[in-house]
Every structure is written in C-alpha cells, then in structure tokens.
Protein backbone atom coordinates (compact mmCIF):
# COMPACT_ATOMS: atom_id res chain seq x y z
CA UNK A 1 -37.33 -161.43 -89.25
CA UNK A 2 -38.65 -163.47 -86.73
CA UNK A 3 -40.48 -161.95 -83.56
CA UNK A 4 -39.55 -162.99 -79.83
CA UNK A 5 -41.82 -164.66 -77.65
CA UNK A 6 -43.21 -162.83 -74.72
CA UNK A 7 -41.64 -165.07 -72.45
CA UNK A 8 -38.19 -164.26 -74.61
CA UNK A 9 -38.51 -160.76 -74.21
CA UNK A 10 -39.61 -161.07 -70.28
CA UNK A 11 -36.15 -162.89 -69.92
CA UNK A 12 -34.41 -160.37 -71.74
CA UNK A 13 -35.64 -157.52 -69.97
CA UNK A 14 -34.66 -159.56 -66.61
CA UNK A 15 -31.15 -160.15 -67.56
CA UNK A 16 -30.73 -156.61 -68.36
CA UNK A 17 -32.34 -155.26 -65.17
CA UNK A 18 -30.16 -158.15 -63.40
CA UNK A 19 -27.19 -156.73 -64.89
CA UNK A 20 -27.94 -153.27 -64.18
CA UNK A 21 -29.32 -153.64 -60.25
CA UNK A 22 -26.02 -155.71 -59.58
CA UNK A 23 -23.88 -152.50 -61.58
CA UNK A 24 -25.27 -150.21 -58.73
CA UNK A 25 -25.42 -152.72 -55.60
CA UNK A 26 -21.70 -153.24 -56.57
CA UNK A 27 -19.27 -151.44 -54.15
CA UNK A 28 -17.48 -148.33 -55.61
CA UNK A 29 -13.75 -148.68 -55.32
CA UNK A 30 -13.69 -144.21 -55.81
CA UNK A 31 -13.97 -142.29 -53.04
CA UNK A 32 -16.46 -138.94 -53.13
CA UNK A 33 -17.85 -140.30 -56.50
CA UNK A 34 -19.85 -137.22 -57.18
CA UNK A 35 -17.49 -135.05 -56.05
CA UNK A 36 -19.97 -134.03 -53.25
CA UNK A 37 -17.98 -133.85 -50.28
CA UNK A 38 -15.06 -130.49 -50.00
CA UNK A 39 -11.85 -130.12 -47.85
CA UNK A 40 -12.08 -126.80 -47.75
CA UNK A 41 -14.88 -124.70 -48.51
CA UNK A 42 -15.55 -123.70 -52.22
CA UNK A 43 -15.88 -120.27 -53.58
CA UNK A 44 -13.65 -118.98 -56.64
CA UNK A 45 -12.82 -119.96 -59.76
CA UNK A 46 -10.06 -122.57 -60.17
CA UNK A 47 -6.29 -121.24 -61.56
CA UNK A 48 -3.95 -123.88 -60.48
CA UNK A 49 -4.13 -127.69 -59.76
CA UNK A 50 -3.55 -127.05 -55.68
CA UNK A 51 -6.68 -125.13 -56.29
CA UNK A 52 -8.49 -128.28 -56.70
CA UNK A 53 -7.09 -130.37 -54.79
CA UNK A 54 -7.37 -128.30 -51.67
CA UNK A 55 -11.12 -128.19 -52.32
CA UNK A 56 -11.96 -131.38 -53.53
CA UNK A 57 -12.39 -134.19 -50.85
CA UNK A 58 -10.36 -137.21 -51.68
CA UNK A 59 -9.39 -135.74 -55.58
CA UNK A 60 -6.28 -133.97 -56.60
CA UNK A 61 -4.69 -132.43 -60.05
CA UNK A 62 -2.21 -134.63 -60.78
CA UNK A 63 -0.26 -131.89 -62.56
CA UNK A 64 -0.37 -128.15 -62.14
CA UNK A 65 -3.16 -127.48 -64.69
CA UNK A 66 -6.38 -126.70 -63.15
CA UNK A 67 -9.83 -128.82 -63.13
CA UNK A 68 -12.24 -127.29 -62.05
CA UNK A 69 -15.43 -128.36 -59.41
CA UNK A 70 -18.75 -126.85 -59.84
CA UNK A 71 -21.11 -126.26 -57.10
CA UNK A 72 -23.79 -123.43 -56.00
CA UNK A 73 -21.47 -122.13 -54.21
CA UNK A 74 -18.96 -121.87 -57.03
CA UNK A 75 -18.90 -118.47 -58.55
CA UNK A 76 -17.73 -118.45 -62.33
CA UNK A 77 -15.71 -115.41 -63.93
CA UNK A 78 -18.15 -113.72 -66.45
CA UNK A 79 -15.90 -114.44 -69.19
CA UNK A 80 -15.81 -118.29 -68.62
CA UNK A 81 -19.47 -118.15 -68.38
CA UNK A 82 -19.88 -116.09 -71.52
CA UNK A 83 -18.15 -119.37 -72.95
CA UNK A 84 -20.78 -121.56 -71.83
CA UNK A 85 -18.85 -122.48 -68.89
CA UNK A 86 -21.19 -123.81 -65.99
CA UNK A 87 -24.61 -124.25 -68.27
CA UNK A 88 -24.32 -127.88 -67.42
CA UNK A 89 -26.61 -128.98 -64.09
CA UNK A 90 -24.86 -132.00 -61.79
CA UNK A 91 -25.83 -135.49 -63.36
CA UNK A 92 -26.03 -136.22 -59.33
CA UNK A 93 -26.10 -134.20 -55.81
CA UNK A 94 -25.13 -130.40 -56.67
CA UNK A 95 -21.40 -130.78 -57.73
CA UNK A 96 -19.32 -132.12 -60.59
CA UNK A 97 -15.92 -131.72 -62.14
CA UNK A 98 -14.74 -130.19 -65.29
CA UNK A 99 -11.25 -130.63 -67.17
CA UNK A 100 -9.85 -129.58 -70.51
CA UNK A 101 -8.68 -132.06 -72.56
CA UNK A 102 -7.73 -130.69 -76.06
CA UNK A 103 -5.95 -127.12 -77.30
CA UNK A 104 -2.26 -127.31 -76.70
CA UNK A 105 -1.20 -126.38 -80.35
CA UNK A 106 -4.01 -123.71 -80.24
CA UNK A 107 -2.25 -121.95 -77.59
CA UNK A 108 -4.69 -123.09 -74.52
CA UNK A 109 -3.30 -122.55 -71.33
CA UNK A 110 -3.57 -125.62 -69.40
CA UNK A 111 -4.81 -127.64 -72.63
CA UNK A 112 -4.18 -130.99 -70.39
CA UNK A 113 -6.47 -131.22 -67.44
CA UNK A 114 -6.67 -134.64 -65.32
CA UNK A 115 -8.15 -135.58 -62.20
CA UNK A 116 -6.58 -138.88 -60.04
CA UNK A 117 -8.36 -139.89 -56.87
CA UNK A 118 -6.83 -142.96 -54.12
CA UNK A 119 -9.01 -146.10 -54.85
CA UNK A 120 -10.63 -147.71 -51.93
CA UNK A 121 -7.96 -150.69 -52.37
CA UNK A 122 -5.62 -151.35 -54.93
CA UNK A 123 -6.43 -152.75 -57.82
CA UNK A 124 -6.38 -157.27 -57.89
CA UNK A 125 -4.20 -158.76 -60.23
CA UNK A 126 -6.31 -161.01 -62.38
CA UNK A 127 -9.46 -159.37 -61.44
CA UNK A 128 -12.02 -158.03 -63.64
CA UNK A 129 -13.20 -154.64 -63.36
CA UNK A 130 -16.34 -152.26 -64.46
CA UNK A 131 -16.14 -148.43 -64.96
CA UNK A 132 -18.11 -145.76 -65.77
CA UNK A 133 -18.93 -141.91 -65.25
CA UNK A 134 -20.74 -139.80 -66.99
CA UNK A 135 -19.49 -137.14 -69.33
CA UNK A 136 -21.25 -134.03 -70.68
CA UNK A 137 -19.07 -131.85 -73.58
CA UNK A 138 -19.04 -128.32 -72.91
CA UNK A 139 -20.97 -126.96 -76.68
CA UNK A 140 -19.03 -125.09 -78.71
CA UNK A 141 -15.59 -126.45 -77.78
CA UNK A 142 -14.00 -129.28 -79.45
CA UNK A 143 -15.22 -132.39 -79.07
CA UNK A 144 -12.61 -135.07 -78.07
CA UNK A 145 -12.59 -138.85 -78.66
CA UNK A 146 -9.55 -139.77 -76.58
CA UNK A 147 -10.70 -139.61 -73.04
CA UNK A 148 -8.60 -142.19 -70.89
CA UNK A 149 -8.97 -143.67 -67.85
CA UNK A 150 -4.83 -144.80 -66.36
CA UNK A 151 -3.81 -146.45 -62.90
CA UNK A 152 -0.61 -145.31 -61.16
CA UNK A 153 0.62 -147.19 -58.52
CA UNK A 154 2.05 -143.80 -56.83
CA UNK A 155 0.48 -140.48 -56.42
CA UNK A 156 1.42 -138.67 -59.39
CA UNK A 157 2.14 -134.63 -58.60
CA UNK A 158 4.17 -133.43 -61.75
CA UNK A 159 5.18 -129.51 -61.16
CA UNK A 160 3.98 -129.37 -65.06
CA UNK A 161 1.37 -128.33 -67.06
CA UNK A 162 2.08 -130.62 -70.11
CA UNK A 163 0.01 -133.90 -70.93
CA UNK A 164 0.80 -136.58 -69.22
CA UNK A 165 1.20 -139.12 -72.17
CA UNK A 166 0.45 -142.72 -70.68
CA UNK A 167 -1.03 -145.79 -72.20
CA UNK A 168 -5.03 -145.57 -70.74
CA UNK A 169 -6.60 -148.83 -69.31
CA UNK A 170 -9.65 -147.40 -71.29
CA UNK A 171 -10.75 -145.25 -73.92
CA UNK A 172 -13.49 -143.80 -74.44
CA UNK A 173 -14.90 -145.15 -77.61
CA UNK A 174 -16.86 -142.90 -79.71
CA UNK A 175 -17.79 -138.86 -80.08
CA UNK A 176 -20.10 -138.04 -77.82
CA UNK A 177 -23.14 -135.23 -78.91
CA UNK A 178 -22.40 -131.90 -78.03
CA UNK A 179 -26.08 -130.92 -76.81
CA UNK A 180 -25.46 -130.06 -73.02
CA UNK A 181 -26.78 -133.52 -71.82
CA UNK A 182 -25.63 -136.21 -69.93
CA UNK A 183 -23.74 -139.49 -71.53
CA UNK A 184 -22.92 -142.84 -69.72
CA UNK A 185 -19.07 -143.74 -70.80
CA UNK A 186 -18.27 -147.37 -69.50
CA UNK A 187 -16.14 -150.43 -70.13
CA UNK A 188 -14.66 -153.71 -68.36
CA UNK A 189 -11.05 -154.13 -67.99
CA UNK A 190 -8.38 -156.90 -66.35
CA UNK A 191 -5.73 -155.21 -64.06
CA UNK A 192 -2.31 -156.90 -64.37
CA UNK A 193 -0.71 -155.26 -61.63
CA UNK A 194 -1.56 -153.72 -58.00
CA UNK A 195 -2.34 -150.05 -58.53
CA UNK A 196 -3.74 -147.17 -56.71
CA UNK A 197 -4.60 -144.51 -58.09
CA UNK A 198 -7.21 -143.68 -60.82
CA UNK A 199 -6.72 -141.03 -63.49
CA UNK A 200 -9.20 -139.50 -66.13
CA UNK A 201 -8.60 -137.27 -69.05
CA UNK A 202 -7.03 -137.36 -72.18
CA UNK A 203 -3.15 -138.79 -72.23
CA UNK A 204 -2.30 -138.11 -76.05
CA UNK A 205 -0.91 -135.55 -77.67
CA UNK A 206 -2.95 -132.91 -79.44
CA UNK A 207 -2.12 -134.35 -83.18
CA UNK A 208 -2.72 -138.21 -81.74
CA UNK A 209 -6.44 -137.35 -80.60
CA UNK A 210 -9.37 -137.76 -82.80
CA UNK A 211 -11.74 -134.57 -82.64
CA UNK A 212 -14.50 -132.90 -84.14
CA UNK A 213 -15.72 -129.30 -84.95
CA UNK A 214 -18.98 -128.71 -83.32
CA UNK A 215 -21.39 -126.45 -85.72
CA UNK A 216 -21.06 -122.89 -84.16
CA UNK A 217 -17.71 -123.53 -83.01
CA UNK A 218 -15.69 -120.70 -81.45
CA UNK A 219 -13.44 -122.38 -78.74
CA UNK A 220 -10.41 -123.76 -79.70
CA UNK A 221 -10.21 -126.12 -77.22
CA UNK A 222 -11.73 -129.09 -75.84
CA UNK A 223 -13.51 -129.24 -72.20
CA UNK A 224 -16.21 -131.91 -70.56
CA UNK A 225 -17.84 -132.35 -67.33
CA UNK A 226 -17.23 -135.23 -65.01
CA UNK A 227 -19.56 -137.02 -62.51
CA UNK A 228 -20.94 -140.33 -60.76
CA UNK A 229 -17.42 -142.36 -61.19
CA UNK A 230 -17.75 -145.53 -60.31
CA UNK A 231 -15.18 -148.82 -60.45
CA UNK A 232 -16.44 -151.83 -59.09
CA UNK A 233 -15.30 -155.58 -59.06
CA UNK A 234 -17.27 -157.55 -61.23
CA UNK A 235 -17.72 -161.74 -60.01
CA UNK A 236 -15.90 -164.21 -59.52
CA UNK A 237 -14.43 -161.94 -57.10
CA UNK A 238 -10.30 -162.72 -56.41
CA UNK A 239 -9.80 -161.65 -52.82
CA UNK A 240 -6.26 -159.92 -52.32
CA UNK A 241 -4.27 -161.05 -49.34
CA UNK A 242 -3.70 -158.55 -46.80
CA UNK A 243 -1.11 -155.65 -46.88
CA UNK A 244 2.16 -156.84 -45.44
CA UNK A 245 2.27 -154.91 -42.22
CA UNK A 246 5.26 -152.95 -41.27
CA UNK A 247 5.68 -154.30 -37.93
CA UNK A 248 5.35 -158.32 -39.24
CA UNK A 249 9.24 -158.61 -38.38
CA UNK A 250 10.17 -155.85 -36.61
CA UNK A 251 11.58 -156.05 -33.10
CA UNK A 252 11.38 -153.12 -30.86
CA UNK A 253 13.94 -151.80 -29.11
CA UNK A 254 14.84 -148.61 -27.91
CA UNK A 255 16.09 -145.86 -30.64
CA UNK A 256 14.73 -148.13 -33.35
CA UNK A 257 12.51 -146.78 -36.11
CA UNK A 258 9.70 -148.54 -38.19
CA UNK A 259 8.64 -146.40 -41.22
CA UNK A 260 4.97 -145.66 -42.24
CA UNK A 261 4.49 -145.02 -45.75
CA UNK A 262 1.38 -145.27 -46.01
CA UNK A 263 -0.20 -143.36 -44.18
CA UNK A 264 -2.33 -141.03 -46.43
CA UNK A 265 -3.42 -137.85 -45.75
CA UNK A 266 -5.39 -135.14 -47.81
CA UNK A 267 -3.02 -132.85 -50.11
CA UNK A 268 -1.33 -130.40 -47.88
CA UNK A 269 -3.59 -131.36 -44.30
CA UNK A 270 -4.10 -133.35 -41.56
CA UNK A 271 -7.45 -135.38 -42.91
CA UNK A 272 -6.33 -139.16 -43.01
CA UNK A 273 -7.47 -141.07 -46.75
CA UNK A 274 -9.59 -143.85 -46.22
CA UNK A 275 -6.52 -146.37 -46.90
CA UNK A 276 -4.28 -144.86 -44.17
CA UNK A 277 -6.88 -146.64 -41.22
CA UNK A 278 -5.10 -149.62 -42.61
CA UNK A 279 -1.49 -149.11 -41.74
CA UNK A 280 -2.93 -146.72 -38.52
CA UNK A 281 -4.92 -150.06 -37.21
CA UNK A 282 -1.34 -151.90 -37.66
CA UNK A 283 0.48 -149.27 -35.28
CA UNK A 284 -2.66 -149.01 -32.88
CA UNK A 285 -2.53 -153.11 -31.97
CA UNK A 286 1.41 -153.11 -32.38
CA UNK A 287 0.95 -150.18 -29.08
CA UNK A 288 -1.46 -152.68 -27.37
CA UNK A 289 0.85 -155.56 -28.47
CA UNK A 290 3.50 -153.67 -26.36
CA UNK A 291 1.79 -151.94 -23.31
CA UNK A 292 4.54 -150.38 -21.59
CA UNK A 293 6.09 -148.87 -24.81
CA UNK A 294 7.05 -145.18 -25.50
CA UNK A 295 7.24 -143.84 -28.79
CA UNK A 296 7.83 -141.18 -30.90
CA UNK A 297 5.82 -140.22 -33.93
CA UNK A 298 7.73 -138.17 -36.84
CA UNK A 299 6.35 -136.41 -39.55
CA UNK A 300 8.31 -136.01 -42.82
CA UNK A 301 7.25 -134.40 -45.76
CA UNK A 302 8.38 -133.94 -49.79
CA UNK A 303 10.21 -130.49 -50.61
CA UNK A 304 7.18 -128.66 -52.53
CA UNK A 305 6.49 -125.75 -50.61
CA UNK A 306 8.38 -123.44 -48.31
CA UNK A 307 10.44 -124.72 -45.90
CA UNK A 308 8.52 -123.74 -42.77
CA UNK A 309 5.41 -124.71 -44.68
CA UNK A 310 7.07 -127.90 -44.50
CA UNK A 311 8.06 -128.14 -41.25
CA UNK A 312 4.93 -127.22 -39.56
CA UNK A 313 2.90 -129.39 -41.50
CA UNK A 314 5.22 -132.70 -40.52
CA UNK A 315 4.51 -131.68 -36.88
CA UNK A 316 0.48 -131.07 -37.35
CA UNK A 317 0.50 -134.64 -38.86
CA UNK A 318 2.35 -136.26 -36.57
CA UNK A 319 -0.03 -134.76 -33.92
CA UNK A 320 -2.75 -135.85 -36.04
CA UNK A 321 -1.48 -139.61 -35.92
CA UNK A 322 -1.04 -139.19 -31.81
CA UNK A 323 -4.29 -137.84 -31.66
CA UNK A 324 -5.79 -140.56 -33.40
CA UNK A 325 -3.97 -143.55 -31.45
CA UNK A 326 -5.78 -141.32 -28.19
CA UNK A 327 -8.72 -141.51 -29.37
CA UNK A 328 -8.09 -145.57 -29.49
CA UNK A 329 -7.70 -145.43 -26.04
CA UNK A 330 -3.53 -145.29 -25.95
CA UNK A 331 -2.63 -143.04 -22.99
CA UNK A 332 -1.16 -139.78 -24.24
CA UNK A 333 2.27 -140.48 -21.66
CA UNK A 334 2.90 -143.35 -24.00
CA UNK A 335 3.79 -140.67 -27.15
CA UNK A 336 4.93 -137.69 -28.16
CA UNK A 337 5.58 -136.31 -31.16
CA UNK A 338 7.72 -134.14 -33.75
CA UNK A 339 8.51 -133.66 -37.67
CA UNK A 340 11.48 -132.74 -39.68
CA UNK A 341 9.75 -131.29 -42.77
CA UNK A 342 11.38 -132.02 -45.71
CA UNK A 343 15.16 -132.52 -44.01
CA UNK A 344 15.30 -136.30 -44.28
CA UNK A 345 14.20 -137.53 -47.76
CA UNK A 346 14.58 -140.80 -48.55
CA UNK A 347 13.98 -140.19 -52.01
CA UNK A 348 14.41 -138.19 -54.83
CA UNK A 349 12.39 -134.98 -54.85
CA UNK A 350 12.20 -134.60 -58.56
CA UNK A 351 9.90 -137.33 -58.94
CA UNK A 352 6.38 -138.02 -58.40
CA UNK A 353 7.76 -142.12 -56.96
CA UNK A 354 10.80 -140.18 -55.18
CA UNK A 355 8.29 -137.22 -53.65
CA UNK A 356 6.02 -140.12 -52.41
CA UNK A 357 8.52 -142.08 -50.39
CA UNK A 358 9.31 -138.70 -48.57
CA UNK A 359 5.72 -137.53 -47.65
CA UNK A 360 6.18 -140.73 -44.54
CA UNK A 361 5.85 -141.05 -40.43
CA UNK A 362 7.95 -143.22 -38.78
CA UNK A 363 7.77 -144.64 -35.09
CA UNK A 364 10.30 -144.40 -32.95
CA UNK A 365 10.55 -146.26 -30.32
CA UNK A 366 11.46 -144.10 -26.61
CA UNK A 367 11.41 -147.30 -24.18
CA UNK A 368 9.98 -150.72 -23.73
C-alpha cells in the first residue's frame, strides 16, 4: 500500500479541521440546543408530555407521552433509577433529554416518545442542510436502529400516546454501543418544502424497527438520551425571501381586523418564540406607519384545556402583545386589549393544522 506524503497528510488533517471548525462556527437553526434553558422551574419526574413542555424552554412533546429532561435539579423515582435511569452525565452544560423509542408490543406505557422544537426559520427549499446530536442508549434496554429526525410545517400536539408514523428526513444509520457513552449521530439532507418544526425519535412501528438485545438485558423497551442538536445551513447558502407580512395589503379602517398567526408563544404562557419578533416587528411599524390609530389586540386560543383556562390565557397574551408594542415606545392610549378563549375557532379543533390556526391574535382596528 502506498504511504502519504507528509505534506498529503498535513492537507488532510486541514480539510478535516476546515470542515469541522466551519460545522461549529455554523449558526444553529434549534433553539436551547442543550436543553439548558427551563420555562418553569424543574423538579419531578416527568408523567405526561405537558410535563415537558412546560419545563423545557423552546421544546414540547408533540404527543401526550412523556420525555423526559435531566438536570441536578431533577429528582428521579427510585424505581426508574434502579433501571439505570439518570447514570448518563450531560454531553454539554448540566441538562439533556431522554425519550423512549421502542416497547409498544411489550406493553410499555408511552413506548413512543418524541421531542419537536420551532426552528430559528423555516426550512429553504433547495437548500442543503447538516444535523447532528448526540445520543447515549440507556444499558440494558433495547437498543434501537430507527431513530428519525421529521419536519412539520405545523406544531404537531396529538392528544395520543401512539407513534407518530411519518417518513423521517433522516435515519439514524447504524446500532449504536450500549456502554453509557456519548455517540455523534449526523447526516446532510435537501429540504423540498418550507417547514418548521423539527422532530426526533423513532416514527415506525414496533415490528418495522431494527433492534438488538443488549447482553444483561432486562428492559423491554428501548430509551436514549438526547443533547447538543444542532441544524445548520451548509454553503452555497439560498437566502429565503422575507415572510409575506400581514399588513402588505391591508387597509385600515375602523372595525376591521388583520389576523396574526404567527405569533408564537411558549406552550400554555405568555413567553414569545423567537419567530413571533417577526410578525410582532410587522404590527410595531404598521402602529408607527399609522400614528393616530387605536386598536384592539385579541387573544384566541385552541379548545385543549378548560374553558376558563382558556379564556384567561387569550387575555394574558393579548396583554403580553400590548405590553410588548409599550415597551417599543407605542403609547398605551393607542391599545387595549381582550381575548375570547377558545369561542371563535377558525379551525378544526381535532387537528394538530386545525388547533394551530386557532391558537391566533388579531388587530382590530378602534379609530384612525
């Protein structure tokens, strides 16, 4: 075999450092990567998917099975951590996720376990993409091969516990070792459409997965640990035209209403997602556009949750948006504000699509 040339191996070792510098300089498309940052403060042990995603900054459970999030100041049942649960130290910061991905026919409560976060921007047609997280396999469970990664363009929020059974962008490709360490799962992809939202976990059925026994096995499921996800644009770089704004053609008058759908918040508060400063920005220089205007802001929600639940949390979010458009320097006289809960959908509530369209705030305008 013939042997490289130092100056071979020099360039070899620069391409690859190249490669790898420009992997981490390249900016993250996922929110809270690490899964560092809380909503609410964490404490116990996780037992429904609202349980996560009223801790977890930025991530939800798309379903109601329950990931969990790992932290010091996470405290783990003694019978989950008779099971090994928790052995596993953060691959970065002091927090990570963990979701069950295998066990449905062996009777495992919540066998399907996902976690879907709001990317940065939606994803470019015709653009090129890099992923990758790292994944450690909880030892003595079942170890999985079919580990997915799927884009939604909506928020998904099934009332379900059963697998969600989509076609993955990626897969992960091979059986990781079940030793309690650390493993780098990546891959490049081409998105064909303009989606949001980023899911991980395992989107086959129980007989469609490829697993493996570990030695010493006595879990009859299959559960790994999530950290450090990362999707970044790899070069040439297709830049997406802007979002059409809602107020491009819309002439104000009084008693006329402009609808804001996207205007993100965190599950079940008042915390705006990154991507709702984009349609917030819109209504701020629409205000200044108009300097004399009076408006309404109305909150509407979906119909998961009590009624007054509902109701009160339209009205905190419309405050939220009023209080935001103050602190832009729009005089409070200008606005007031109100909600109708979930009175006024403008879409089916047994959907995850239909649910979306109702969680919306629309402007109203009072007087020019």
């Amino acid at each position: 075999m013939n042997q490289l040339s130092f100056p071979a191996i020099f360039l070899l070792l620069l391409t690859f450092f190249s490669a790898f510098s420009q992997h981490n300089k390249a900016e993250n498309l996922v929110p809270n990567p690490s899964f560092e940052e809380f909503s609410d403060t964490p404490s116990g042990w996780f037992y429904s998917g609202k349980d996560f995603s009223r801790v977890s900054l930025y991530w939800t459970s798309p379903t109601a099975a329950s990931p969990d999030i790992y932290c010091p100041k996470v405290n783990i049942p003694s019978s989950w951590k008779a099971a090994g649960f928790g052995n596993v130290h953060s691959y970065a910061g002091k927090a990570h996720a963990g979701i069950t991905v295998y066990g449905c026919n062996k009777g495992k409560p919540h066998c399907r376990e996902y976690i879907q976060v709001q990317l940065d921007e939606p994803l470019v047609p015709g653009q090129v993409y890099g992923f990758s997280c790292m994944l450690a396999h909880l030892q003595k469970s079942v170890i999985v091969k079919n580990l997915g990664l799927w884009f939604s363009e909506d928020e998904i929020d099934e009332m379900t516990t059963d697998p969600l059974l989509e076609k993955p962008m990626l897969t992960l490709d091979r059986f990781l070792p079940s030793d309690g360490y650390w493993y780098r799962w990546s891959g490049q992809f081409k998105a064909e459409e303009t989606l949001s939202y980023l899911l991980i976990g395992n989107f086959s059925k129980d007989e469609d997965s490829e697993v493996k026994i570990p030695a010493r096995s006595d879990l009859k499921f299959g559960y790994y640990y999530v950290d450090d996800v990362r999707l970044f644009k790899i070069p040439p770089i297709i830049t997406p035209p802007p979002p059409p704004s809602p107020f491009k053609n819309f002439v104000p008058k009084p008693g006329e209403i402009v609808t804001l759908g996207n205007i993100y918040f965190e599950h079940d508060r008042t915390d705006f997602m990154p991507r709702a400063l984009i349609q917030l920005s819109d209504l701020l220089n629409f205000l200044k556009q108009y300097p004399t205007m009076q408006i309404e802001v109305i909150g509407h929600t979906d119909n998961v949750g009590t009624e007054e639940y509902n109701q009160n949390l339209s009205i905190r979010r419309s405050a939220a948006v009023v209080t935001w458009l103050k602190s832009k320097g729009i005089k409070a006289n200008r606005m007031k504000s109100s909600g109708f809960g979930a009175t006024q959908p403008v879409g089916s509530n047994y959907s995850s699509a239909g649910r979306s369209l109702n969680r919306r705030v629309e402007i109203k305008v009072i007087s020019l």
